[in-house]
Protein backbone atom coordinates (compact mmCIF):
# COMPACT_ATOMS: atom_id res chain seq x y z
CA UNK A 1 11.32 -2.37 -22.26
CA UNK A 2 12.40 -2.13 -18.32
CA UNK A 3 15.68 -1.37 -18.93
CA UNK A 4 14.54 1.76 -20.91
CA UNK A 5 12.73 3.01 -17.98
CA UNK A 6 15.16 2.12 -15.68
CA UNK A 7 17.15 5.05 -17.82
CA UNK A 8 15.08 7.05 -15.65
CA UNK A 9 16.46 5.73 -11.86
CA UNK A 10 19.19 8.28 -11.51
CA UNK A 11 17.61 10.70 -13.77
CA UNK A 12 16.65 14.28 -12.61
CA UNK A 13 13.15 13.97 -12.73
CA UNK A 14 11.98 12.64 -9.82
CA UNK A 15 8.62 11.57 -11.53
CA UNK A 16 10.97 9.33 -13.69
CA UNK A 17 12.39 8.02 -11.03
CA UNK A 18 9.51 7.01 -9.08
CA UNK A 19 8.25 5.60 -12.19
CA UNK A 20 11.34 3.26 -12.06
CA UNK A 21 10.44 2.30 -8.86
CA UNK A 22 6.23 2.39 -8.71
CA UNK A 23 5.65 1.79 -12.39
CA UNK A 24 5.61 -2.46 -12.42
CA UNK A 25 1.99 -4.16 -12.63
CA UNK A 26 1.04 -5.29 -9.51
CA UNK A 27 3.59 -3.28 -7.17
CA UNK A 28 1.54 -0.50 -6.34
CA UNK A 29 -1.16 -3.15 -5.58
CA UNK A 30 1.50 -4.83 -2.96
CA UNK A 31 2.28 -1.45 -1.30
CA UNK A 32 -1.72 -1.23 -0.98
CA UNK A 33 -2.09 -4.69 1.00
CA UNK A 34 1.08 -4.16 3.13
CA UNK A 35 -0.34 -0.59 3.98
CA UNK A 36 -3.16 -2.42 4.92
CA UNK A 37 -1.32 -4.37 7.28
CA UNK A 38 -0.60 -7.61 4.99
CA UNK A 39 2.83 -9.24 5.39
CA UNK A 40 3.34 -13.06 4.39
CA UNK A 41 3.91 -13.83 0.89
CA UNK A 42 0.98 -16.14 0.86
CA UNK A 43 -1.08 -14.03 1.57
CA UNK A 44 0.02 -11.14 -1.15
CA UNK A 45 -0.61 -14.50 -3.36
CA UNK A 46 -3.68 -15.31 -2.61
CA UNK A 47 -5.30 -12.09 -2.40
CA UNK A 48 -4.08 -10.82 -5.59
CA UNK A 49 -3.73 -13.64 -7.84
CA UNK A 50 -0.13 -13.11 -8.73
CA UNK A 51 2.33 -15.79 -9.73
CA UNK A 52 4.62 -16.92 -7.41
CA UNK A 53 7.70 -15.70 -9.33
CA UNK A 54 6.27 -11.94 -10.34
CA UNK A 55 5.44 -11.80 -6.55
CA UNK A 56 8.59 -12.73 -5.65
CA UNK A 57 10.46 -10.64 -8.03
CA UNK A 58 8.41 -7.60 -6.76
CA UNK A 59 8.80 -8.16 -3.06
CA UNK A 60 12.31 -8.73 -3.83
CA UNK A 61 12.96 -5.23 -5.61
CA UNK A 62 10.96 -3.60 -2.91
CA UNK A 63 13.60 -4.76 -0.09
CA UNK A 64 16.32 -3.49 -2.44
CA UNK A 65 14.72 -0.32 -2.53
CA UNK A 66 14.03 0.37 0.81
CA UNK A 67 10.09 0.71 0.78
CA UNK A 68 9.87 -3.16 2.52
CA UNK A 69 12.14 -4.99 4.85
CA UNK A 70 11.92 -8.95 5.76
CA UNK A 71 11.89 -10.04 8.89
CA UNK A 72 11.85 -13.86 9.53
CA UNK A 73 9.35 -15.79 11.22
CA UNK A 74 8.65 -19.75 12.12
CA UNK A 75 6.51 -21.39 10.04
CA UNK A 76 5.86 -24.92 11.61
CA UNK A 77 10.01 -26.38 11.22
CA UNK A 78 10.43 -23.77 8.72
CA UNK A 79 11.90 -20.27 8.46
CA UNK A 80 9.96 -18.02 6.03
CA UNK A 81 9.87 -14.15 5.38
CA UNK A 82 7.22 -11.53 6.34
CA UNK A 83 7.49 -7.94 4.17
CA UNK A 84 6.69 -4.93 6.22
CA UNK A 85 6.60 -1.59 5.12
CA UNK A 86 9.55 0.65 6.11
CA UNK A 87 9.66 4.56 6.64
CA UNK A 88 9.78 4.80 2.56
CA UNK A 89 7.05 2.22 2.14
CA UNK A 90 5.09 4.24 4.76
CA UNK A 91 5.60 7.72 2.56
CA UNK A 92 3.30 5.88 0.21
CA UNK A 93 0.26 6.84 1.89
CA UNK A 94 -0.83 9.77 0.19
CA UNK A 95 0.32 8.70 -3.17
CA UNK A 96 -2.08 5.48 -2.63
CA UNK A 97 -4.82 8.49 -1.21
CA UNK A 98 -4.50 10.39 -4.65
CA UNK A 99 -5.22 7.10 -6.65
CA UNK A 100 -8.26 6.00 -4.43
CA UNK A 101 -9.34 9.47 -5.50
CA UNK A 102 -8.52 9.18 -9.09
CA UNK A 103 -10.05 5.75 -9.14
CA UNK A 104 -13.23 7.32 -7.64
CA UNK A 105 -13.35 10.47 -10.27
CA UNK A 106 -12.45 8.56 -13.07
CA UNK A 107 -13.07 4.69 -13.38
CA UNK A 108 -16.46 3.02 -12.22
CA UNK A 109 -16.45 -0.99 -11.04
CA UNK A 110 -18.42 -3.45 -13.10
CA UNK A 111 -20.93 -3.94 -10.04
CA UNK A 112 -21.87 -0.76 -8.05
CA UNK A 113 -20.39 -0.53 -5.00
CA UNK A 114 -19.92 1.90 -1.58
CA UNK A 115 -17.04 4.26 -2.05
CA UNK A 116 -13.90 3.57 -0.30
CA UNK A 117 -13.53 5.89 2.87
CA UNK A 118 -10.64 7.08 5.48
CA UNK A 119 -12.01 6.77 8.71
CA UNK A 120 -10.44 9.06 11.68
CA UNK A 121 -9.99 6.22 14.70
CA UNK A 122 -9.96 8.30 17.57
CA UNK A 123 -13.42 9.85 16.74
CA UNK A 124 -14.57 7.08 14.40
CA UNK A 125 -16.05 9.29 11.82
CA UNK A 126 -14.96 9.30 8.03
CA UNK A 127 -13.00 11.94 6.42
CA UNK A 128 -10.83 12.72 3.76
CA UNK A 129 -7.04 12.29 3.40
CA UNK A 130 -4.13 15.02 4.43
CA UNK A 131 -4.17 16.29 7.66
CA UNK A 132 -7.00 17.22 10.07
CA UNK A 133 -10.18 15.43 10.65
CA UNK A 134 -13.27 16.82 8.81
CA UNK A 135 -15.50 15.98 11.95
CA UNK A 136 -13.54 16.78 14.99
CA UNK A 137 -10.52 19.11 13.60
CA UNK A 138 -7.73 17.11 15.07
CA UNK A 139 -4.42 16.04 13.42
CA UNK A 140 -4.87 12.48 11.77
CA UNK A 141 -1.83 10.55 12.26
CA UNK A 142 -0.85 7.34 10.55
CA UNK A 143 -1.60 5.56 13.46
CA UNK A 144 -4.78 7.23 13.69
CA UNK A 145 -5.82 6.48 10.46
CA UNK A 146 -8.62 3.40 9.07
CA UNK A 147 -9.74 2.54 5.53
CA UNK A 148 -13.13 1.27 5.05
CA UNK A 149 -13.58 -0.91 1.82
CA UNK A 150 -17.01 -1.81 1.58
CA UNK A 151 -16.48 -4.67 -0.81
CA UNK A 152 -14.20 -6.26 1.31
CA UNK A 153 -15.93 -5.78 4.83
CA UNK A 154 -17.44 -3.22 6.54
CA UNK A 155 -14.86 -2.79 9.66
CA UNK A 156 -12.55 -0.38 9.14
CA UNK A 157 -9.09 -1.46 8.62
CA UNK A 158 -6.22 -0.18 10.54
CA UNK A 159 -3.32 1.41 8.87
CA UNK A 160 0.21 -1.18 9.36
CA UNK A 161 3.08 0.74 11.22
CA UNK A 162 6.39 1.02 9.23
CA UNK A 163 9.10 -0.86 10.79
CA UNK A 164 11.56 1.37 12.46
């Protein structure tokens, strides 16, 4: 059924559209990890428990598209890939806020477990997604920005900068 949806790419609705691009299993998952500063293919892998040729054919199909870019790096005496976000990966963020929000409203985890939370670097308290700091009132930047997933660890975890 993908070519159906992919009626929708040049289609005037741009929720169709994004569909075409956002709506495979796993991709949205991808865009998470590289937001979250993850880059080699391996790692994508192991962390997600994809197969090699899904993962591919995603990070493959988010080059084309624009929201990743390769850039080649030396892995002992070979060359390999790394996927980093680009401007349009980057413009992901609060689409990625709204579902950590759905997520939150709407699903529950098999084992309880701490809430996800955006922490402000520059004053290291948590607040919520979208533009000023609940705590101190400044502007939070990209840059500026940490998630804390409790699950995972309790550091916060720096936001990756797109590749200009």
């Amino acid at each position: 059924m993908a070519s159906d949806r992919r009626a929708h790419a040049g289609a005037p609705c741009p929720i169709g559209r994004a569909i075409d691009v956002l709506g495979e299993r796993w991709t949205l998952l991808i865009l998470r990890n590289a937001t979250l500063g993850m880059t080699r293919f391996e790692d994508f892998r192991s962390d997600l428990g994809i197969a090699d040729n899904i993962l591919s054919l995603r990070l493959t199909r988010l080059v084309d598209l624009g929201l990743f870019t390769r850039v080649p790096y030396r892995d002992g005496g070979r060359t390999r890939n790394e996927y980093r976000l680009t401007a349009a990966g980057a413009d992901m963020l609060p689409v990625l806020h709204a579902l950590a929000d759905w997520g939150h409203e709407h699903t529950r985890p098999d084992e309880p477990a701490e809430r996800m939370r955006i922490v402000h670097r520059t004053c290291e308290h948590a607040t919520t997604p979208g533009g000023h700091c609940d705590h101190c009132g400044q502007p939070v930047r990209r840059e500026e920005e940490a998630w804390i997933r409790p699950w995972r660890s309790p550091e916060p975890t720096p936001l990756a900068a797109p590749v200009v």
